[in-house]
Structures are given as C-alpha cells and as structure tokens.
N, C-alpha and C. Protein backbone atom coordinates (compact mmCIF):
# COMPACT_ATOMS: atom_id res chain seq x y z
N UNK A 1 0.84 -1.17 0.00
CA UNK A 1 0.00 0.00 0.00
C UNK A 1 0.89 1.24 0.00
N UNK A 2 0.04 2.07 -1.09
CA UNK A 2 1.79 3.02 -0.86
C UNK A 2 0.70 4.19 -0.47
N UNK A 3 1.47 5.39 -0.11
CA UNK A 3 1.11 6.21 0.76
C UNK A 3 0.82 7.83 -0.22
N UNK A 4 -0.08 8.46 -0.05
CA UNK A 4 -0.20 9.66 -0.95
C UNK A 4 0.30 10.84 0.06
N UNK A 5 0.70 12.01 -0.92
CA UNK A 5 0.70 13.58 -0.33
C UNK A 5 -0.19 13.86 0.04
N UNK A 6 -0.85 14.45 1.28
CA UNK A 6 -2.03 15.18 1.41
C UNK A 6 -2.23 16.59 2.25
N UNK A 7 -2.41 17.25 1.41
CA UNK A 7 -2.45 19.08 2.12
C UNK A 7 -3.79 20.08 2.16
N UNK A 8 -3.70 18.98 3.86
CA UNK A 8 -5.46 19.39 4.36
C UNK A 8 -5.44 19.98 5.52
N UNK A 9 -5.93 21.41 5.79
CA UNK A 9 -5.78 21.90 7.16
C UNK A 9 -7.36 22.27 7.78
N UNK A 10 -7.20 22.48 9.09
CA UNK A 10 -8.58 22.58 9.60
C UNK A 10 -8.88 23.62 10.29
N UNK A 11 -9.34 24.72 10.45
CA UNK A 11 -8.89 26.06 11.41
C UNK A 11 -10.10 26.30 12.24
N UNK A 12 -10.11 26.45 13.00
CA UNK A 12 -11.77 27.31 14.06
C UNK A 12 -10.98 28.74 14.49
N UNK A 13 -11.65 29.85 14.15
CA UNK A 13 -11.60 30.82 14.99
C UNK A 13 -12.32 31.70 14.74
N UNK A 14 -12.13 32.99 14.77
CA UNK A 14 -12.90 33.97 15.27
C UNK A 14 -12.68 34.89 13.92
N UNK A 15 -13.69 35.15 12.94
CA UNK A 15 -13.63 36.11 11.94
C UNK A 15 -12.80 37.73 12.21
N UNK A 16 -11.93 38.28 11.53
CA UNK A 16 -11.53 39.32 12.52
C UNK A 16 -11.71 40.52 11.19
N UNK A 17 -11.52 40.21 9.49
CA UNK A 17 -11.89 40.97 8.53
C UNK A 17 -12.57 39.80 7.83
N UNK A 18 -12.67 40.82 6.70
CA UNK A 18 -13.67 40.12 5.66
C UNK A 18 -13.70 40.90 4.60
N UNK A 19 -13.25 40.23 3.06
CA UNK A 19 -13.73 41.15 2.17
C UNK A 19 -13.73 40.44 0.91
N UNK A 20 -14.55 41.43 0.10
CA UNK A 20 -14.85 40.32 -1.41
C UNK A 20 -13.41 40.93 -2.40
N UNK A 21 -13.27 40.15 -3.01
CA UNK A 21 -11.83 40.26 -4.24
C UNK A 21 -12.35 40.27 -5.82
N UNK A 22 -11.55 41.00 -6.14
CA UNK A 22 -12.30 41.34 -7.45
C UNK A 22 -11.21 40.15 -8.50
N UNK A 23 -11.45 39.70 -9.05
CA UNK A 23 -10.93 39.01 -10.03
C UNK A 23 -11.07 39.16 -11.33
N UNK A 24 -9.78 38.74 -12.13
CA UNK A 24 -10.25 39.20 -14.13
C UNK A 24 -11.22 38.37 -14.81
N UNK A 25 -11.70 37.23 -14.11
CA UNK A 25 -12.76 36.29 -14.85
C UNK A 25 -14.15 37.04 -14.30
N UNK A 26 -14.33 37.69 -13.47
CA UNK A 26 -15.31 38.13 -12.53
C UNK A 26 -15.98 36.99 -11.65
N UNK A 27 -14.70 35.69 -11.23
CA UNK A 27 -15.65 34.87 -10.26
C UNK A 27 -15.07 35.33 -8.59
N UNK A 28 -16.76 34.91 -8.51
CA UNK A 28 -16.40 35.31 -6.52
C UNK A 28 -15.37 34.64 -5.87
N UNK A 29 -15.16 35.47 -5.10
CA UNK A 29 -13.75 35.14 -4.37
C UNK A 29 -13.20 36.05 -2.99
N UNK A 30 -13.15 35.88 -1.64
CA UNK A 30 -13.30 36.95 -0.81
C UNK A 30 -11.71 36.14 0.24
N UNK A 31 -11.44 37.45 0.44
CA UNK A 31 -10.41 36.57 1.23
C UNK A 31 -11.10 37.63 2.98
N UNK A 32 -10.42 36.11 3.81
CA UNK A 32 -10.46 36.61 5.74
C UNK A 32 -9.37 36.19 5.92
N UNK A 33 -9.76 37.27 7.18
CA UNK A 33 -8.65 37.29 8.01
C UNK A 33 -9.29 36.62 9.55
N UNK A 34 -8.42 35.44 9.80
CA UNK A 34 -9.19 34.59 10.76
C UNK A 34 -8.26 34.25 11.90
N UNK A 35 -9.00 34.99 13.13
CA UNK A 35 -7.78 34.85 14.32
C UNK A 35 -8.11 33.62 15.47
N UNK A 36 -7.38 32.89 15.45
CA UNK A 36 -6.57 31.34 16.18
C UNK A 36 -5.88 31.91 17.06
N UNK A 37 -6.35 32.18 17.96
CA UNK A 37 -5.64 32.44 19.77
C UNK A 37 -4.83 33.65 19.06
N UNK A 38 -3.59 33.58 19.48
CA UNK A 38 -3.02 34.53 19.03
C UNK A 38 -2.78 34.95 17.75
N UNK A 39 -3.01 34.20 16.59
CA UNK A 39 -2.23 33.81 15.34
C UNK A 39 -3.53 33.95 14.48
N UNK A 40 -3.20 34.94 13.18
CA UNK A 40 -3.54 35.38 12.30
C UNK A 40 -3.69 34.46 11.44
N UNK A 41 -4.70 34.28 10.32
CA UNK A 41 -4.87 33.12 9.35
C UNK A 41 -5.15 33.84 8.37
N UNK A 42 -4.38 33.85 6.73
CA UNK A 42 -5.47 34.53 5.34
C UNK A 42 -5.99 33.70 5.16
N UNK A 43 -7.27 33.09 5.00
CA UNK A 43 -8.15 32.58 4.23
C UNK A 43 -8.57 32.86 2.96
N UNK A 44 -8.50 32.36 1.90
CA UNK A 44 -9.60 32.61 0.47
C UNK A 44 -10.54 31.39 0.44
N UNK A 45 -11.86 31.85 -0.30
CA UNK A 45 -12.43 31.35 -0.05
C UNK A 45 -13.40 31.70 -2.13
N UNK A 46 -13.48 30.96 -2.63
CA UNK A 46 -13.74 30.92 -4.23
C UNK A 46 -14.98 30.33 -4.52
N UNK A 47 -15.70 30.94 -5.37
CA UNK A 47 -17.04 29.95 -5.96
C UNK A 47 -17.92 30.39 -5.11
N UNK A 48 -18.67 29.13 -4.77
CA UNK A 48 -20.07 29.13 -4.24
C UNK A 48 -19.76 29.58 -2.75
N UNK A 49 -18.64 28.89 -2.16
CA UNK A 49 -17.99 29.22 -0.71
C UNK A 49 -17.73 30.28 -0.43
N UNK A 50 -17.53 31.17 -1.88
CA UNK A 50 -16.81 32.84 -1.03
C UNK A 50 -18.76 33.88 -1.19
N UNK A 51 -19.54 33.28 -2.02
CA UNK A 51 -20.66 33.98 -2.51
C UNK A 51 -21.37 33.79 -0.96
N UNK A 52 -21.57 32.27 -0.46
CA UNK A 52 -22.43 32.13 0.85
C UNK A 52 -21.52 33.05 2.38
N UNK A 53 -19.80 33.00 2.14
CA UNK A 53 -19.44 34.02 3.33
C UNK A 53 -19.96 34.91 3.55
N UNK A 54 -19.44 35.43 1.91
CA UNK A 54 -19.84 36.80 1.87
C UNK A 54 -21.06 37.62 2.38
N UNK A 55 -22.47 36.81 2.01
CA UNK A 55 -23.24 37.06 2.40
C UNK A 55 -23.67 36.95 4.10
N UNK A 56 -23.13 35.84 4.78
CA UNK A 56 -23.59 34.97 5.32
C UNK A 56 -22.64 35.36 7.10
N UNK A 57 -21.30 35.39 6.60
CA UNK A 57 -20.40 35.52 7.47
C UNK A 57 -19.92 37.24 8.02
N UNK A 58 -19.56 37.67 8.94
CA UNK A 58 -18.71 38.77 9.89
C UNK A 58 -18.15 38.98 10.65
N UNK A 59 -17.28 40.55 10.83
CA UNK A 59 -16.27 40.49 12.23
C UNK A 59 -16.93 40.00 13.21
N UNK A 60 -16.57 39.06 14.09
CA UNK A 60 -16.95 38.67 15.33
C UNK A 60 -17.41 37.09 15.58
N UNK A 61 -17.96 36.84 13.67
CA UNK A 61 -18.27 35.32 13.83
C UNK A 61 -17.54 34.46 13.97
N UNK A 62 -17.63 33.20 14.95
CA UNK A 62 -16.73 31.91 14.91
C UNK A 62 -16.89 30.96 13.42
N UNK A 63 -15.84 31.14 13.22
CA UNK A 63 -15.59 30.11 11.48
C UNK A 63 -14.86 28.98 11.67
N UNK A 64 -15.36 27.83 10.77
CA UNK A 64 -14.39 26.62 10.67
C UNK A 64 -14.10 26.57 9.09
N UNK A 65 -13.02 26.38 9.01
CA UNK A 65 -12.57 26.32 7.47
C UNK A 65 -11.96 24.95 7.78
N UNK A 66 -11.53 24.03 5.93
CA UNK A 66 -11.52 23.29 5.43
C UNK A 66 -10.69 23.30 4.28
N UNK A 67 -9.14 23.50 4.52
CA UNK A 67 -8.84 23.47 3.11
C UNK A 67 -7.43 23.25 2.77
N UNK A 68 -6.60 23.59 1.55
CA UNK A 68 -5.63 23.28 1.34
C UNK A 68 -4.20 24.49 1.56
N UNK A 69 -3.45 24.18 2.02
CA UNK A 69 -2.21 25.42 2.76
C UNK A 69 -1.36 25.69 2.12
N UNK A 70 -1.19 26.70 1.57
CA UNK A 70 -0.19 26.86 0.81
C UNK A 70 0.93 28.52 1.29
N UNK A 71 2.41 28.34 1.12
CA UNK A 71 3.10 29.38 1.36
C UNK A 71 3.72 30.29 0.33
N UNK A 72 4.04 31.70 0.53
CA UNK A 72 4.58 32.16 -0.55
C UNK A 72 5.42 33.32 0.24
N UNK A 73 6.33 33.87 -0.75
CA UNK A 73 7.66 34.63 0.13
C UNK A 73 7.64 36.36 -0.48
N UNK A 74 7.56 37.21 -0.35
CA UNK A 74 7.83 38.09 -1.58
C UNK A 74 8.80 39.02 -0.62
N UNK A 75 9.09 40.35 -0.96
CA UNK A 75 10.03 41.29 -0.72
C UNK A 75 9.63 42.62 -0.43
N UNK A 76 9.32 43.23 0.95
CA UNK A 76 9.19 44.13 1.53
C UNK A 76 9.45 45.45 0.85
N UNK A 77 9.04 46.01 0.08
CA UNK A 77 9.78 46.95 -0.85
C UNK A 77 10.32 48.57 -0.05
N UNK A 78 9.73 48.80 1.24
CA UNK A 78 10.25 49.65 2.05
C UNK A 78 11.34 49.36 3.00
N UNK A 79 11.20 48.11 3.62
CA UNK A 79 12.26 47.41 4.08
C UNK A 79 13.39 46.47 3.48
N UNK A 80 12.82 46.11 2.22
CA UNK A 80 13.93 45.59 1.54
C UNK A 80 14.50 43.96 2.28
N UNK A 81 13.03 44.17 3.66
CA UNK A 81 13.35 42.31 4.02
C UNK A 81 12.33 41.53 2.93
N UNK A 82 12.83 40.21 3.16
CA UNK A 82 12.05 39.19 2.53
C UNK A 82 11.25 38.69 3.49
N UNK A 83 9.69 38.34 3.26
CA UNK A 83 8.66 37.82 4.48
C UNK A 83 7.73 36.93 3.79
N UNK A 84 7.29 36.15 5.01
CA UNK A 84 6.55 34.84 4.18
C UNK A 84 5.10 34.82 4.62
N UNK A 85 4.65 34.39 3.78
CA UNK A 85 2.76 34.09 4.46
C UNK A 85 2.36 32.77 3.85
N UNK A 86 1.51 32.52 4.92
CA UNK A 86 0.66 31.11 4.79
C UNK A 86 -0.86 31.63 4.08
N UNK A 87 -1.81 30.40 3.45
CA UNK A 87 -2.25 31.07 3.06
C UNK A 87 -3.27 29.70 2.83
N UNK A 88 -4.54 29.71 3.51
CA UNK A 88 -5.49 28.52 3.39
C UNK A 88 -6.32 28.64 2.54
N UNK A 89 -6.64 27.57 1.00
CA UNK A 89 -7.77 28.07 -0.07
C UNK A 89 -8.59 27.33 1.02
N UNK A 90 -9.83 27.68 0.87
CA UNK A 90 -11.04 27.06 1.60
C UNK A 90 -11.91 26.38 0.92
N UNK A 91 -12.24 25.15 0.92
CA UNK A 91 -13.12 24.61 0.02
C UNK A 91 -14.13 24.13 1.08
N UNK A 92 -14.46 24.36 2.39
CA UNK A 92 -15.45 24.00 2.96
C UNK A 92 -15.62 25.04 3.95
N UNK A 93 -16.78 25.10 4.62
CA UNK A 93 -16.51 26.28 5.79
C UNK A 93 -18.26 26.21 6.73
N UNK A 94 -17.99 26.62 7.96
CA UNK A 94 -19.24 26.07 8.71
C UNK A 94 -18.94 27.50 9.58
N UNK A 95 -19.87 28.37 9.67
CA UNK A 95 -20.06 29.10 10.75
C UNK A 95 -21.34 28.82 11.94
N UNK A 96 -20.11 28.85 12.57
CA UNK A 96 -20.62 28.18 14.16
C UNK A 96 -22.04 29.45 14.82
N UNK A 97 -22.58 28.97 15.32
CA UNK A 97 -23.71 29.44 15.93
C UNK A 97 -25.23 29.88 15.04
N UNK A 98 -25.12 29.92 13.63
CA UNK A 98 -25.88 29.33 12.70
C UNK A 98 -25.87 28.02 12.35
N UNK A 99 -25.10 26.96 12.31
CA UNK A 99 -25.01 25.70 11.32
C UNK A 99 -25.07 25.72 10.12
N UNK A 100 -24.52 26.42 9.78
CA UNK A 100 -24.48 26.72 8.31
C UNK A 100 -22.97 25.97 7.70
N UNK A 101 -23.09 25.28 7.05
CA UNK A 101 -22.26 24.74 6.13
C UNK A 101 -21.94 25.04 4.88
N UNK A 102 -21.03 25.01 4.25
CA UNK A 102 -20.91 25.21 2.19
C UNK A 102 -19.59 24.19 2.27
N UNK A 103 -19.57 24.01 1.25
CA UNK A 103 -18.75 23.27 0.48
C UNK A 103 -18.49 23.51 -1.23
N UNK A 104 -17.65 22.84 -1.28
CA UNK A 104 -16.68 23.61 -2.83
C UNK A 104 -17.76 22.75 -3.82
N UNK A 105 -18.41 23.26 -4.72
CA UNK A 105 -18.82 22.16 -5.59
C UNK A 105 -18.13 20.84 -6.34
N UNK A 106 -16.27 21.47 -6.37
CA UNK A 106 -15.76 20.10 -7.00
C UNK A 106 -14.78 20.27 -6.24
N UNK A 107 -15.04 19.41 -5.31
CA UNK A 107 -13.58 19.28 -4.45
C UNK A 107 -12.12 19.01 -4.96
N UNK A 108 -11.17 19.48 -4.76
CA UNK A 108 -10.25 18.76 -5.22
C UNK A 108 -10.08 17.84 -5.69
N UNK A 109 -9.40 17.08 -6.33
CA UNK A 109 -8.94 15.94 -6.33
C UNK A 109 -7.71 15.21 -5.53
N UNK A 110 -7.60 14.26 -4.53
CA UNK A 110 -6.36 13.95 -3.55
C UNK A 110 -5.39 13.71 -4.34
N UNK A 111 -5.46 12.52 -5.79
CA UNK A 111 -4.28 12.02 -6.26
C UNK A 111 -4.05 13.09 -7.28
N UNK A 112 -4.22 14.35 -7.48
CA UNK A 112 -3.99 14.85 -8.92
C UNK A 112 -2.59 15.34 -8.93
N UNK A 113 -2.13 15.63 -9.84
CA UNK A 113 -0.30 15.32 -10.65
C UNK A 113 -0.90 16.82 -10.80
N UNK A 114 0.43 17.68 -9.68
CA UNK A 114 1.00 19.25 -9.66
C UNK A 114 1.42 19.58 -11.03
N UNK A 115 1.48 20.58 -11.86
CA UNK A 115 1.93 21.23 -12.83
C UNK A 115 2.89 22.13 -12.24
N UNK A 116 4.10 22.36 -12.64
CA UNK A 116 5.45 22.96 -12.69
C UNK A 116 5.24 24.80 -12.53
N UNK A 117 5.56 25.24 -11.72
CA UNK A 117 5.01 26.59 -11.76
C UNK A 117 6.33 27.30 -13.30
N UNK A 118 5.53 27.90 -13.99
CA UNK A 118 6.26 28.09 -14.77
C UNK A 118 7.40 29.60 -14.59
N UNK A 119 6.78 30.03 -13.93
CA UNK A 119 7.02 31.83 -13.60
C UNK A 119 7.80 31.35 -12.08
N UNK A 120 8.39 29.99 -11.61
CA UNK A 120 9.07 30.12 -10.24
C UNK A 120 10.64 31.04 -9.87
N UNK A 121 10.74 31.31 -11.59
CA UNK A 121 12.07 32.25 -10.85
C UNK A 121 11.37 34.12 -10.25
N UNK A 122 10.55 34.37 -10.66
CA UNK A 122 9.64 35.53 -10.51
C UNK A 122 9.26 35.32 -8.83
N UNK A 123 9.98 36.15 -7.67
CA UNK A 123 9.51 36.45 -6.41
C UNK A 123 8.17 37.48 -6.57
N UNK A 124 7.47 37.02 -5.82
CA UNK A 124 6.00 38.08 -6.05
C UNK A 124 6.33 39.52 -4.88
N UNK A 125 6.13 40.40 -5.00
CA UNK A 125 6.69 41.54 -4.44
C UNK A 125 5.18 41.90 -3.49
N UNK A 126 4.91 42.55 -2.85
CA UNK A 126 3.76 42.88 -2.29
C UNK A 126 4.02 44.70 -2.75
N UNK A 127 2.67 45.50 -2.63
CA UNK A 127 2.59 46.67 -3.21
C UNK A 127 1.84 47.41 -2.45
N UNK A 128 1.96 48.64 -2.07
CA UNK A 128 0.98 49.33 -1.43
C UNK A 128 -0.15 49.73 -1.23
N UNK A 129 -0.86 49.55 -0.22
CA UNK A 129 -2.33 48.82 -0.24
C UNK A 129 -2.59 47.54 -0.54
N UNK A 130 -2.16 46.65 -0.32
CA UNK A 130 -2.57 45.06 -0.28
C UNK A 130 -3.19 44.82 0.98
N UNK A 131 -3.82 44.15 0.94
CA UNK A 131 -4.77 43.90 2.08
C UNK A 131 -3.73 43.74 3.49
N UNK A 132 -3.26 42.65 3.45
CA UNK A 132 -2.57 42.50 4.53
C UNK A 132 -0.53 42.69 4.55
C-alpha cells in the first residue's frame, strides 16, 4: 500500500476581517482574516464558498474552514526584508452558531499530478495597499 501527499488543514476561529476580491474572470472570491488564539490566518475562499461568506459571514463570527495550505515569500519593498505568508484556499466552511455549512462544488482531487510553476524564478513583491 503506498502512501499519498495530502495538504489538508482545519482552522476554528474567530472572523476578525472580511472582504470580497475582485478578479479578471469576474468569479467570486473573498479573502479573511481569521484569528486562532493569538495567530492570524489569510483565508480565500472561491465559488459558491466565497458567494455564501460573503453574504452569510462577519467580524466577530466563529468560522471553521476546510482546506488546502499553501506558502509564498515576496520582498518588503520599504524594508527591503524578505517575508513569508501562509495562506489557506477554503473549500469547505461552517459558521458556528448558525449551522451553516458550504462546500466547494468540486472538491479537489487527492491524487492529482501538480503542474510545474512556470514563472518560479519571478519572487511576487507585495505593493501598497494590499490587504494585509
């Protein structure tokens, strides 16, 4: 039996922002900001999942997300340090004290074969006014 990759995280906490993202296809898409005791979480949240937050979710609500973790590094352009962020897509999500559930219409797939980032020598820079 051989063993697969799997990059699944689970978060509960406390909604702390919230906002919708504009995208070039025009699909919904909202990213939070979700605080875990001390520790800050970005959440995105795409499709049907970011349309029901959006509506549905706010500062103050308890959230459970469902999804896959991913990191990225870019370059402080006032400081000239390099800094990293985590960064959870959400394909499921339950806010607590409604029972409200959503889920991604097509979940991932567990076994699917990564494509090569083609643009990996390109550090992504962050720019003024970015959300976080």
């Amino acid at each position: 039996m051989s063993q697969q990759d799997l990059n699944e995280c689970r978060l509960t906490g406390t909604v702390d922002r919230i906002r919708p993202v504009s995208t070039k296809t025009g699909a919904a898409m909202c990213e939070i900001l979700l605080k875990v005791r001390q520790d800050k979480f970005r959440v995105t949240g795409l499709g049907n999942v970011a349309d029901h937050l959006l509506s549905a979710c706010g500062p103050g609500d308890r959230l459970s997300v469902t999804g896959s973790l991913s990191a990225s590094n870019w370059k402080n352009e006032t400081s000239g340090e390099w800094r990293n962020s985590f960064t959870v897509q959400c394909w499921a999500a339950e806010i607590h004290g409604d029972k409200i559930s959503y889920k991604r219409k097509n979940a991932p797939a567990q076994n699917c074969t990564r494509q090569p980032n083609k643009r990996r020598n390109e550090i992504p820079t962050a720019t003024p006014g970015d959300f976080f």
